[in-house]
C-alpha atoms as a PDB file:
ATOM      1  CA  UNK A   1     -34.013 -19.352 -30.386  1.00  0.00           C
ATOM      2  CA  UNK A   2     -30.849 -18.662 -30.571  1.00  0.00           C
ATOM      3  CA  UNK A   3     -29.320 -16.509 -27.381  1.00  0.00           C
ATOM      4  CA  UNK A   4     -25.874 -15.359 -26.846  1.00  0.00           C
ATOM      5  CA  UNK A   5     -23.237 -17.747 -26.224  1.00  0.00           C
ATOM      6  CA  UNK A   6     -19.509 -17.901 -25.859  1.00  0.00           C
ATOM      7  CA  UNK A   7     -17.382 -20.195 -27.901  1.00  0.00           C
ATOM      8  CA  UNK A   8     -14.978 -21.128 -25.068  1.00  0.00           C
ATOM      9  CA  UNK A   9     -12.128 -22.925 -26.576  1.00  0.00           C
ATOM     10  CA  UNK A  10     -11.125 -22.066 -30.437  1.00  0.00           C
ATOM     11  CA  UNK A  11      -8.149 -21.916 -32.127  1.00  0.00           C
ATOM     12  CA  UNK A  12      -9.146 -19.087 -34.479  1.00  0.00           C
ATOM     13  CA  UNK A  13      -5.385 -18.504 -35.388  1.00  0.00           C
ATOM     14  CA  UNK A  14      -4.977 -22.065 -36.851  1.00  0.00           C
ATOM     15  CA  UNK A  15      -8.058 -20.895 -39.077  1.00  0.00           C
ATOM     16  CA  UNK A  16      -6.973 -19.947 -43.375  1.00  0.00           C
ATOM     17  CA  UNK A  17      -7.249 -16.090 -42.786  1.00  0.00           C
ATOM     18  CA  UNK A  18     -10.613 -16.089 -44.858  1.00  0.00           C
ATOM     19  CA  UNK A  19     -12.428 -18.665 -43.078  1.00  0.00           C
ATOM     20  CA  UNK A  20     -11.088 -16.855 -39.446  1.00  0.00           C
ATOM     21  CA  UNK A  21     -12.646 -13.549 -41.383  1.00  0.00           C
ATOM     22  CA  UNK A  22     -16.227 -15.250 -41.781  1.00  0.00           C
ATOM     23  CA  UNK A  23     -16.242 -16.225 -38.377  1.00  0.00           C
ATOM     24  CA  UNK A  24     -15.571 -12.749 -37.244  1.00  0.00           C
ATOM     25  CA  UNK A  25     -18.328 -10.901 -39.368  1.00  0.00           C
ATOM     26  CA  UNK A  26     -20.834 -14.325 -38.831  1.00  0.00           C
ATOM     27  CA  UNK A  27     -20.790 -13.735 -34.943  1.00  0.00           C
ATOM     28  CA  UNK A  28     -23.159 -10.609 -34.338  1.00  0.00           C
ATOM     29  CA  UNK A  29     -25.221 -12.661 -36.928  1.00  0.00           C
ATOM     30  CA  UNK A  30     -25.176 -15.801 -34.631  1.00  0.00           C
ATOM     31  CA  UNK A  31     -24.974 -14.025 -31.180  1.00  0.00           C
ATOM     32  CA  UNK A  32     -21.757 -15.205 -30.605  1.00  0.00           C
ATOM     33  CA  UNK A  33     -20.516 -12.754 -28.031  1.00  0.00           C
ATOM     34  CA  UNK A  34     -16.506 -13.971 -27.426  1.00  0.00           C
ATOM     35  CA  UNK A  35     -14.319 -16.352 -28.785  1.00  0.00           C
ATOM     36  CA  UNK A  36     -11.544 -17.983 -26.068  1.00  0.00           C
ATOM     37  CA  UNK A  37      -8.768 -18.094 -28.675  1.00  0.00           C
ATOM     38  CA  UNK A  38      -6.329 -21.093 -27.273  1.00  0.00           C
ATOM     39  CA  UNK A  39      -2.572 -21.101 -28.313  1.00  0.00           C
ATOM     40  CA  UNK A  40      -0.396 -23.821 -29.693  1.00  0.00           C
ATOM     41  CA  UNK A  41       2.885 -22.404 -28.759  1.00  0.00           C
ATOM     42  CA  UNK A  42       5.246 -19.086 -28.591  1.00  0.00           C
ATOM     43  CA  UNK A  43       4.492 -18.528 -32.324  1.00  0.00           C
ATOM     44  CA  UNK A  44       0.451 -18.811 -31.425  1.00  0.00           C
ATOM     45  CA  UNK A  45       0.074 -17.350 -28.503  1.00  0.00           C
ATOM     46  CA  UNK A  46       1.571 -13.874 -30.276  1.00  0.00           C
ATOM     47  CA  UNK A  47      -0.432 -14.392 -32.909  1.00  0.00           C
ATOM     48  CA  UNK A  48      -3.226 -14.416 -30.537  1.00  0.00           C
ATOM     49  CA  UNK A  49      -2.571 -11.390 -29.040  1.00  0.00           C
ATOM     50  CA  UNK A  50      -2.263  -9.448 -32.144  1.00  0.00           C
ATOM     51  CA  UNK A  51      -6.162 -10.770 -32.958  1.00  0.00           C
ATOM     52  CA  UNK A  52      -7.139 -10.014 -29.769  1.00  0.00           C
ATOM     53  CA  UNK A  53      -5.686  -6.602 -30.313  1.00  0.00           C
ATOM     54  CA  UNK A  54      -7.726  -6.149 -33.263  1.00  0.00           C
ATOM     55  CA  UNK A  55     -10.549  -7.298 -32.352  1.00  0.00           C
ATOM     56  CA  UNK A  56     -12.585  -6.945 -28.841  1.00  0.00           C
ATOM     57  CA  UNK A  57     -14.490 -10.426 -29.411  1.00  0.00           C
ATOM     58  CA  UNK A  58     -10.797 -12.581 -29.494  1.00  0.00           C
ATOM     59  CA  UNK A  59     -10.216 -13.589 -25.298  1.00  0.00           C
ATOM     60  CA  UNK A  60      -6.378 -14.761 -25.426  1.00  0.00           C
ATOM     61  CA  UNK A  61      -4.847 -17.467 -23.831  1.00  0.00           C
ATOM     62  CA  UNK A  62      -1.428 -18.154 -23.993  1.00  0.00           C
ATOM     63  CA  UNK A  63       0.347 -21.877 -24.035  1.00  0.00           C
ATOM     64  CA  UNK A  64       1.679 -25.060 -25.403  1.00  0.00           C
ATOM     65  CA  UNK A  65      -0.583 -27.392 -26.591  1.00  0.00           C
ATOM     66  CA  UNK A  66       0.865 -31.162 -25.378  1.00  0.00           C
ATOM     67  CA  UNK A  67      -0.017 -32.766 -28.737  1.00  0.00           C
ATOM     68  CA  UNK A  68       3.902 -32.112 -29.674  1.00  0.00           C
ATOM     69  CA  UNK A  69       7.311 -32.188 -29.190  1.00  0.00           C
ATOM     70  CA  UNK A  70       8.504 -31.414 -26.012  1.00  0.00           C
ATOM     71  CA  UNK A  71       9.739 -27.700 -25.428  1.00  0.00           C
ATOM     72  CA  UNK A  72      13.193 -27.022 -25.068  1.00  0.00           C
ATOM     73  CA  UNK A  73      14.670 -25.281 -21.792  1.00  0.00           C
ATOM     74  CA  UNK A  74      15.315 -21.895 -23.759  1.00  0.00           C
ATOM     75  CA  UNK A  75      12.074 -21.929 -25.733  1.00  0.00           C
ATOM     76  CA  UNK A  76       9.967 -23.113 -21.783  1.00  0.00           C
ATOM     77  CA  UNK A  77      11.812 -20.134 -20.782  1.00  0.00           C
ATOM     78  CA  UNK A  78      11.057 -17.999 -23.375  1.00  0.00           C
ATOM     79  CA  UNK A  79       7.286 -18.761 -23.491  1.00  0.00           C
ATOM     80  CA  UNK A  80       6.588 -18.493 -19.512  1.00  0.00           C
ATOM     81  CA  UNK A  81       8.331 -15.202 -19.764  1.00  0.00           C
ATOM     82  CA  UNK A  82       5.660 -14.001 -22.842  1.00  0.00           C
ATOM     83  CA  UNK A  83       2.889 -15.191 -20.227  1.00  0.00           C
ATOM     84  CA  UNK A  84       4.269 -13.124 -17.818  1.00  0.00           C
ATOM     85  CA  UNK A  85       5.056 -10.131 -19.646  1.00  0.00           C
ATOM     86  CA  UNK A  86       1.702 -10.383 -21.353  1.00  0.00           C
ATOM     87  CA  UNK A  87      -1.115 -11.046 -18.708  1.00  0.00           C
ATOM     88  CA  UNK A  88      -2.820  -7.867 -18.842  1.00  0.00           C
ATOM     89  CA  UNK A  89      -3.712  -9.152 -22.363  1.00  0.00           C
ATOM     90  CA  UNK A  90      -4.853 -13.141 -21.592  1.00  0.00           C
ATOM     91  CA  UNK A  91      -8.072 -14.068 -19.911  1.00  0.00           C
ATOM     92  CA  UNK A  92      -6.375 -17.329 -19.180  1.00  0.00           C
ATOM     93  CA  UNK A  93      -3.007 -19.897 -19.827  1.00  0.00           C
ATOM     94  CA  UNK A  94      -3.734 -22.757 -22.446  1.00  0.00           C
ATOM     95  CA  UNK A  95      -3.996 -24.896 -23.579  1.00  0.00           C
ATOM     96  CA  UNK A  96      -1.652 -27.039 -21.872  1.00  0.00           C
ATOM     97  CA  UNK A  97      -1.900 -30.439 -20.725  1.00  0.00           C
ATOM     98  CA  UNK A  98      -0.405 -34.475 -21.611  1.00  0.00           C
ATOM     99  CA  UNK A  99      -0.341 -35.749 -24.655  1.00  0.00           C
ATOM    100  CA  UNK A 100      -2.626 -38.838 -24.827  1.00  0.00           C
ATOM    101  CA  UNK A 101      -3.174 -38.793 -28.303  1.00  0.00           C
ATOM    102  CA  UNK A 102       0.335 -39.346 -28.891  1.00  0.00           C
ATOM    103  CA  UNK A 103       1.027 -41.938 -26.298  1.00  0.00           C
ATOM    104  CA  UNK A 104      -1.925 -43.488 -28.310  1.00  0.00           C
ATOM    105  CA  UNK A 105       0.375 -43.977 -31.499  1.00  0.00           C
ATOM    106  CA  UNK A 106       3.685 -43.977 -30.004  1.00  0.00           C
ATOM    107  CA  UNK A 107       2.439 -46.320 -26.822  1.00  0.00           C
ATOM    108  CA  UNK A 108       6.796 -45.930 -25.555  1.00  0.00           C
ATOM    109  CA  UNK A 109       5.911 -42.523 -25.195  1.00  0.00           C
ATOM    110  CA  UNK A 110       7.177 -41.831 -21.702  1.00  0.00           C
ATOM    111  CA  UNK A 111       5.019 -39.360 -19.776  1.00  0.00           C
ATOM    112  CA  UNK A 112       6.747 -38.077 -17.412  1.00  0.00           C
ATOM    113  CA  UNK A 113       9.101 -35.525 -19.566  1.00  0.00           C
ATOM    114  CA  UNK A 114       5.179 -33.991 -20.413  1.00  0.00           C
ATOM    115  CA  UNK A 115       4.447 -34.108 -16.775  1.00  0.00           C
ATOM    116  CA  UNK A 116       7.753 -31.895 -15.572  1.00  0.00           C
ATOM    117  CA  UNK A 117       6.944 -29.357 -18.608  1.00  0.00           C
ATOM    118  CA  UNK A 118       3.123 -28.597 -17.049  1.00  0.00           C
ATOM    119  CA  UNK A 119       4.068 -28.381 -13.896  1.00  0.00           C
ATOM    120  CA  UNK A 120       5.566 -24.449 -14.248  1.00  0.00           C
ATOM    121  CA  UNK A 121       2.629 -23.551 -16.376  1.00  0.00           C
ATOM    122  CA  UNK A 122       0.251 -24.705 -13.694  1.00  0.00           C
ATOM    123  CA  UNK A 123       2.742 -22.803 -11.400  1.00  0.00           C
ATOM    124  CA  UNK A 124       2.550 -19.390 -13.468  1.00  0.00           C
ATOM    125  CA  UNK A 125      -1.310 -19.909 -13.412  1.00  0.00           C
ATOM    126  CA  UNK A 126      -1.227 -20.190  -9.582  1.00  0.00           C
ATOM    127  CA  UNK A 127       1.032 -17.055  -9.026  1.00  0.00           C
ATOM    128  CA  UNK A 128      -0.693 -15.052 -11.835  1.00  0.00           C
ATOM    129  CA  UNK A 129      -3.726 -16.265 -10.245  1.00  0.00           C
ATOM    130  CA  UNK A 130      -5.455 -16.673 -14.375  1.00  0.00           C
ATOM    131  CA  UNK A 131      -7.083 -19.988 -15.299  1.00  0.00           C
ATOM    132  CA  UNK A 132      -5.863 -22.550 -16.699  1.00  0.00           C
ATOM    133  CA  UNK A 133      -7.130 -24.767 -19.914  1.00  0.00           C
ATOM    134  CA  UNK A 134      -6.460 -28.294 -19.777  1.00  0.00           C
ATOM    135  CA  UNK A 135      -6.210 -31.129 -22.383  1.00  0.00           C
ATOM    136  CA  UNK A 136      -6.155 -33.276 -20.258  1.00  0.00           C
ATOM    137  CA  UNK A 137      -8.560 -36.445 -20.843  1.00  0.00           C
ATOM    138  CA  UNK A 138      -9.246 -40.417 -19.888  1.00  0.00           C
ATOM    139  CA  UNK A 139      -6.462 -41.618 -17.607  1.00  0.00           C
ATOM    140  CA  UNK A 140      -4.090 -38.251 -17.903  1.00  0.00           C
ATOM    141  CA  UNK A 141      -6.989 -36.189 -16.421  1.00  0.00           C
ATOM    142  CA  UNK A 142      -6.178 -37.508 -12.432  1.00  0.00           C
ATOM    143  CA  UNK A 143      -2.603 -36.815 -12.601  1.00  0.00           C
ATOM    144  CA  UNK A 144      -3.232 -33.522 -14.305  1.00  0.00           C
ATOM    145  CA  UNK A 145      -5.497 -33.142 -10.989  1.00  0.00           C
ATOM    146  CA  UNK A 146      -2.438 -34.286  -8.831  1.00  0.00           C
ATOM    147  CA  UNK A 147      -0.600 -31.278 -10.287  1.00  0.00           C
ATOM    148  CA  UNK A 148      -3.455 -28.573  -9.666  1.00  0.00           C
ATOM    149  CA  UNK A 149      -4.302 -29.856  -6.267  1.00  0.00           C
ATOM    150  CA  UNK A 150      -0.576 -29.794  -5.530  1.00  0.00           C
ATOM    151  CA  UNK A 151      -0.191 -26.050  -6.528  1.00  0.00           C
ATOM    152  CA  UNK A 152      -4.098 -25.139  -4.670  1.00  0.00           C
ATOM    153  CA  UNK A 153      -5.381 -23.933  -8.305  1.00  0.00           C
ATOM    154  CA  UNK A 154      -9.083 -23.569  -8.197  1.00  0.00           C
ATOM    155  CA  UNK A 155      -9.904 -21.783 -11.778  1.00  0.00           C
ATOM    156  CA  UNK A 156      -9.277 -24.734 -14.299  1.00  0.00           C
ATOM    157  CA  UNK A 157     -10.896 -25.668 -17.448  1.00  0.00           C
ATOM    158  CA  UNK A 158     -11.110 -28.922 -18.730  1.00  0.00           C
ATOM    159  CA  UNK A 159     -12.061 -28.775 -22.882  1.00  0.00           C
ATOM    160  CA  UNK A 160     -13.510 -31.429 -24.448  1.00  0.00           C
ATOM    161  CA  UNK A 161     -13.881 -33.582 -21.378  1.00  0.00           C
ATOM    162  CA  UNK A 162     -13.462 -37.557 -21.941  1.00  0.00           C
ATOM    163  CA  UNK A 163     -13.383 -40.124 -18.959  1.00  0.00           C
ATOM    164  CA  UNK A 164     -15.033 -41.624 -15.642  1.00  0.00           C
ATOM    165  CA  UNK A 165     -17.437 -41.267 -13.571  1.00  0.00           C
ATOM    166  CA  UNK A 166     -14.847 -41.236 -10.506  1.00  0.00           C
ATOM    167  CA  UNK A 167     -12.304 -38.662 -12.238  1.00  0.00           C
ATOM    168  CA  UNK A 168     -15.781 -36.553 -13.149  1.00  0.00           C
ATOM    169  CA  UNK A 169     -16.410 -36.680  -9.604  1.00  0.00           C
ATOM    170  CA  UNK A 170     -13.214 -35.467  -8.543  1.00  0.00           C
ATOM    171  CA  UNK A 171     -13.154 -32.606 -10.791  1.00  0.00           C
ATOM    172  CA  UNK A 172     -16.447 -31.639  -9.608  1.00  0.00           C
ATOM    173  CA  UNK A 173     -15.626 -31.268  -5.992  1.00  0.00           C
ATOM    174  CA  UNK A 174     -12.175 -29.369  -6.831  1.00  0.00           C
ATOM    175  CA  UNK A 175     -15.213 -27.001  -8.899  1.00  0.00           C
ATOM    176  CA  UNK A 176     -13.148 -27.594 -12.269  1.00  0.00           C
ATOM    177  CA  UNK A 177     -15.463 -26.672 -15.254  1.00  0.00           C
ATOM    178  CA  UNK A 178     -15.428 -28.474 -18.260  1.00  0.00           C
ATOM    179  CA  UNK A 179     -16.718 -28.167 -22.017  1.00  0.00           C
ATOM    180  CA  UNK A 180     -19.148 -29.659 -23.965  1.00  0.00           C
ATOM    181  CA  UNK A 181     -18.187 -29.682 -28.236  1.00  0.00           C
ATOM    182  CA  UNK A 182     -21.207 -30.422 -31.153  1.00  0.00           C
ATOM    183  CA  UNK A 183     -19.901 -34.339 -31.106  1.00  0.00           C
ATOM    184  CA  UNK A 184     -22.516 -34.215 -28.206  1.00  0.00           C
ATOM    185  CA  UNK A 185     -25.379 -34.544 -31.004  1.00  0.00           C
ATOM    186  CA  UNK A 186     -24.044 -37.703 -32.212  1.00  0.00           C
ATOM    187  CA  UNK A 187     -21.195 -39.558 -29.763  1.00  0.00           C
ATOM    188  CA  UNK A 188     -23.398 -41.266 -26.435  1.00  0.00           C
ATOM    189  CA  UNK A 189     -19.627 -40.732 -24.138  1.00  0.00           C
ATOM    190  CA  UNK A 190     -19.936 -37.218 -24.727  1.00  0.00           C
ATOM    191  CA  UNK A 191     -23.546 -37.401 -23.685  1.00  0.00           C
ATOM    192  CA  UNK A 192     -22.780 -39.431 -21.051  1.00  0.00           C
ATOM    193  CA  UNK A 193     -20.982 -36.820 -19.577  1.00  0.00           C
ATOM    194  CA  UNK A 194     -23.687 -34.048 -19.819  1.00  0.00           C
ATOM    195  CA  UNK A 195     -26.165 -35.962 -18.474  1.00  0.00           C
ATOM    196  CA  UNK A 196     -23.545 -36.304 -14.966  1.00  0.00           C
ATOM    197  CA  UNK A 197     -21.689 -33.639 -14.746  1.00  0.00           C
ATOM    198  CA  UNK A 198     -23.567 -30.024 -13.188  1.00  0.00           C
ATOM    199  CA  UNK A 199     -24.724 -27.436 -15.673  1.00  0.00           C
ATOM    200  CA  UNK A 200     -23.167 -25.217 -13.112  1.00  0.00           C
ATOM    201  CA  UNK A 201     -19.634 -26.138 -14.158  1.00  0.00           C
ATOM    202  CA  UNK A 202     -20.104 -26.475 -17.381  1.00  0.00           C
ATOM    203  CA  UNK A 203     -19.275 -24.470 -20.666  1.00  0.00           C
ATOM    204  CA  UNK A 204     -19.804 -24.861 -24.482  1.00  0.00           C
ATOM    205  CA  UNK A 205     -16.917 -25.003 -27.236  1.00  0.00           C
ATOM    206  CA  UNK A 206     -16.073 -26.016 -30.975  1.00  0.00           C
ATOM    207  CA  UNK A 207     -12.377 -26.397 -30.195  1.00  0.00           C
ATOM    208  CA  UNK A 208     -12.395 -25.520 -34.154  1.00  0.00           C
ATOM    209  CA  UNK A 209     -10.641 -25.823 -36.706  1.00  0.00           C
ATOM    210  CA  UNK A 210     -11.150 -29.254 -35.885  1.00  0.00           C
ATOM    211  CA  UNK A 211     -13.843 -30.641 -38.050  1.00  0.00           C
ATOM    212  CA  UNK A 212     -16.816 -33.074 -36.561  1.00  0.00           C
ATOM    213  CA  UNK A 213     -18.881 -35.473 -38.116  1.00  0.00           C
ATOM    214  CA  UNK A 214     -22.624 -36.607 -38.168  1.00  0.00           C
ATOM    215  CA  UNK A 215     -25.025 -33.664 -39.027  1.00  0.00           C
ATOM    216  CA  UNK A 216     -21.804 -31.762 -39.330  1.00  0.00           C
ATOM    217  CA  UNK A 217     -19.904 -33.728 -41.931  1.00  0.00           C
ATOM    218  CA  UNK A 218     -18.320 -31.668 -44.207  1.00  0.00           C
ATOM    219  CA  UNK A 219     -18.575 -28.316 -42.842  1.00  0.00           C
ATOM    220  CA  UNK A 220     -16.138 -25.937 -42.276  1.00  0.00           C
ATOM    221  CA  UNK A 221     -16.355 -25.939 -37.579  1.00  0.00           C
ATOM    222  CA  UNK A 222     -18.106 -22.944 -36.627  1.00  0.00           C
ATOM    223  CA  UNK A 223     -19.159 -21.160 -33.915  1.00  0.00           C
ATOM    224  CA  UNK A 224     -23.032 -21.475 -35.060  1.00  0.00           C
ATOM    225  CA  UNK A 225     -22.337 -25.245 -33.913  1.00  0.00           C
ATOM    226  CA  UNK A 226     -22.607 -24.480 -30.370  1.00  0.00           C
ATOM    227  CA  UNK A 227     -26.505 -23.355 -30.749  1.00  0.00           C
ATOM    228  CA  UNK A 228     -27.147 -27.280 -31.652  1.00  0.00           C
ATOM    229  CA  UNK A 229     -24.905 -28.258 -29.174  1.00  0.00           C
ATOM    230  CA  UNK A 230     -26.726 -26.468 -26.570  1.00  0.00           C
ATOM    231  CA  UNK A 231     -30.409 -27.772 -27.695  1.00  0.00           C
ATOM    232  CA  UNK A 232     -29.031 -31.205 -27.235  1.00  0.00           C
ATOM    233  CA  UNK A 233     -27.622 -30.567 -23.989  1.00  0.00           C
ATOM    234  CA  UNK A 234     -30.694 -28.897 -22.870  1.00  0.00           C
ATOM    235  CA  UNK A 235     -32.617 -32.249 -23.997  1.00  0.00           C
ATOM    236  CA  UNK A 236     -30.538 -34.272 -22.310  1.00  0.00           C
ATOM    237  CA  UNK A 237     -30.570 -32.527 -19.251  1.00  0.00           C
ATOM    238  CA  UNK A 238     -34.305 -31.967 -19.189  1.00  0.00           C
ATOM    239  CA  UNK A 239     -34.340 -28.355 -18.299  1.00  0.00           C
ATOM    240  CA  UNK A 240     -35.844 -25.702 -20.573  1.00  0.00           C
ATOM    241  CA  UNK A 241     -33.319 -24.137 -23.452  1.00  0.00           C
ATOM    242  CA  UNK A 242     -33.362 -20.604 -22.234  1.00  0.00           C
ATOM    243  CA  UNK A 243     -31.823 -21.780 -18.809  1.00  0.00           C
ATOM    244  CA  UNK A 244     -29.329 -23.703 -20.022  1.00  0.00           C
ATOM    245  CA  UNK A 245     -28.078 -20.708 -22.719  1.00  0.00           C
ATOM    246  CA  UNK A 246     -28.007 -18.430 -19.757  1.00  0.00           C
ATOM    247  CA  UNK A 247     -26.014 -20.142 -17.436  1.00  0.00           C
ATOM    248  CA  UNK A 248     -23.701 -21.131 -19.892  1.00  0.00           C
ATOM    249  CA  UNK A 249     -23.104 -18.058 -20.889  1.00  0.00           C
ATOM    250  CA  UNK A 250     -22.196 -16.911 -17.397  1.00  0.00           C
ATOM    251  CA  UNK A 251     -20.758 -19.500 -16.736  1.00  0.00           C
ATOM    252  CA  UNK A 252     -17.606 -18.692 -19.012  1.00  0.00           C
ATOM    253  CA  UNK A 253     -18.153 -14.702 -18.370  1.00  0.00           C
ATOM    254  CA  UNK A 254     -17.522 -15.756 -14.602  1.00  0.00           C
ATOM    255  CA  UNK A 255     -15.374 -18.089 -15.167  1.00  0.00           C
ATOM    256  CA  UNK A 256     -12.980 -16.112 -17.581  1.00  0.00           C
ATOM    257  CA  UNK A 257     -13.671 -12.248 -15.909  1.00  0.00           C
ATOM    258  CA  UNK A 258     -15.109 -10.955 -19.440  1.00  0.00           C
END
């Protein structure tokens, strides 16, 4: 059974142009219905909009992704301007967020300089009134909540959720939704979280290119992944499949206005 779904965080531009073109003519094949193309910068988030231009299935969102060197003042400038100028053509800003992957190998990394460069994209977000995507996981996920509590944004999207029971919490009763990738079939933290957090806040995503492991070593990350992500969360959850592929689904059409 496989029902339509809505791959809610990819980076189809970072795809090799033939690999991005099988995705595109796999997904009436696989009922994917939309793809939430994410940007990494300036560069990607125009890139974006061109796909999106030429094809109805690519949702832009426009960002930075934190997993990099900070932004200069010209090119902040420069990007929040392209946000602005281009929101008729985004569904959301992202992704943005704190880099804890590189405070991981560089553990000097100071965090506030990451901290002052969200802040106006969570700004823009507030007075564009758009989502926002967030990388934002473990211990950088409460200050990232700081920051959107701060500016009252309600519509925020945490991908590929990692961390606690007492930050899920929090999240939940600011009604932040988060997203569930196919490392739910084989890592018990990402199960963790399914089984806790609501199925009403929740989406489904393959954050691809970036490739997985177990019953997905070796392949090329596809959309298709998200129909065995979504049995597992459905088993995990105890409610019957069907349900759980229709609310996700609507979840992300409500979520993003598509």
């Amino acid at each position: 059974m496989n029902l339509p779904i809505i791959d809610a965080h990819i980076h189809i531009d970072k795809y090799e142009s033939d690999e991005r073109e099988q995705i595109l003519r796999d997904m009436s094949a696989f009922n994917v219905a939309a793809l939430i193309a994410v940007s990494w910068d300036l560069a990607s988030s125009k890139e974006n909009k061109v796909l999106a231009s030429r094809f109805n299935s690519i949702k832009p969102a426009f960002g930075f992704h934190p997993e990099q060197p900070l932004l200069s003042d010209a090119e902040l400038t420069a990007l929040l301007d392209f946000i602005s100028k281009s929101q008729r053509d985004m569904v959301a800003i992202g992704e943005v967020g704190l880099p804890y992957y590189m405070r991981r190998k560089k553990t000097s990394l100071d965090r506030q300089p990451f901290i002052e460069q969200l802040e106006p994209f969570i700004q823009r977000a507030n007075h564009l009134d758009v989502p926002i995507i967030m990388h934002a996981i473990y211990d950088d996920a409460p200050i990232v909540c700081d920051l959107l509590e701060k500016h009252s944004v309600k519509k925020a999207h945490f991908h590929w959720f990692k961390g606690d029971k007492k930050t899920m919490e929090r999240l939940m009763a600011n009604g932040y939704l988060i997203s569930i990738t196919p490392d739910v079939l084989y890592e018990q933290e990402i199960q963790d979280v399914v089984a806790y957090y609501p199925l009403s806040l929740m989406m489904v995503e393959t954050d691809g290119p970036w490739v997985f492991e177990g019953p997905f070593s070796g392949e090329m990350t596809h959309p298709k992944m998200i129909h065995q992500a979504i049995n597992k969360i459905a088993a995990i959850k105890n409610i019957n499949r069907k349900t759980v592929y229709h609310k996700l689904y609507e979840n992300t059409k409500q979520f993003y206005c598509i």
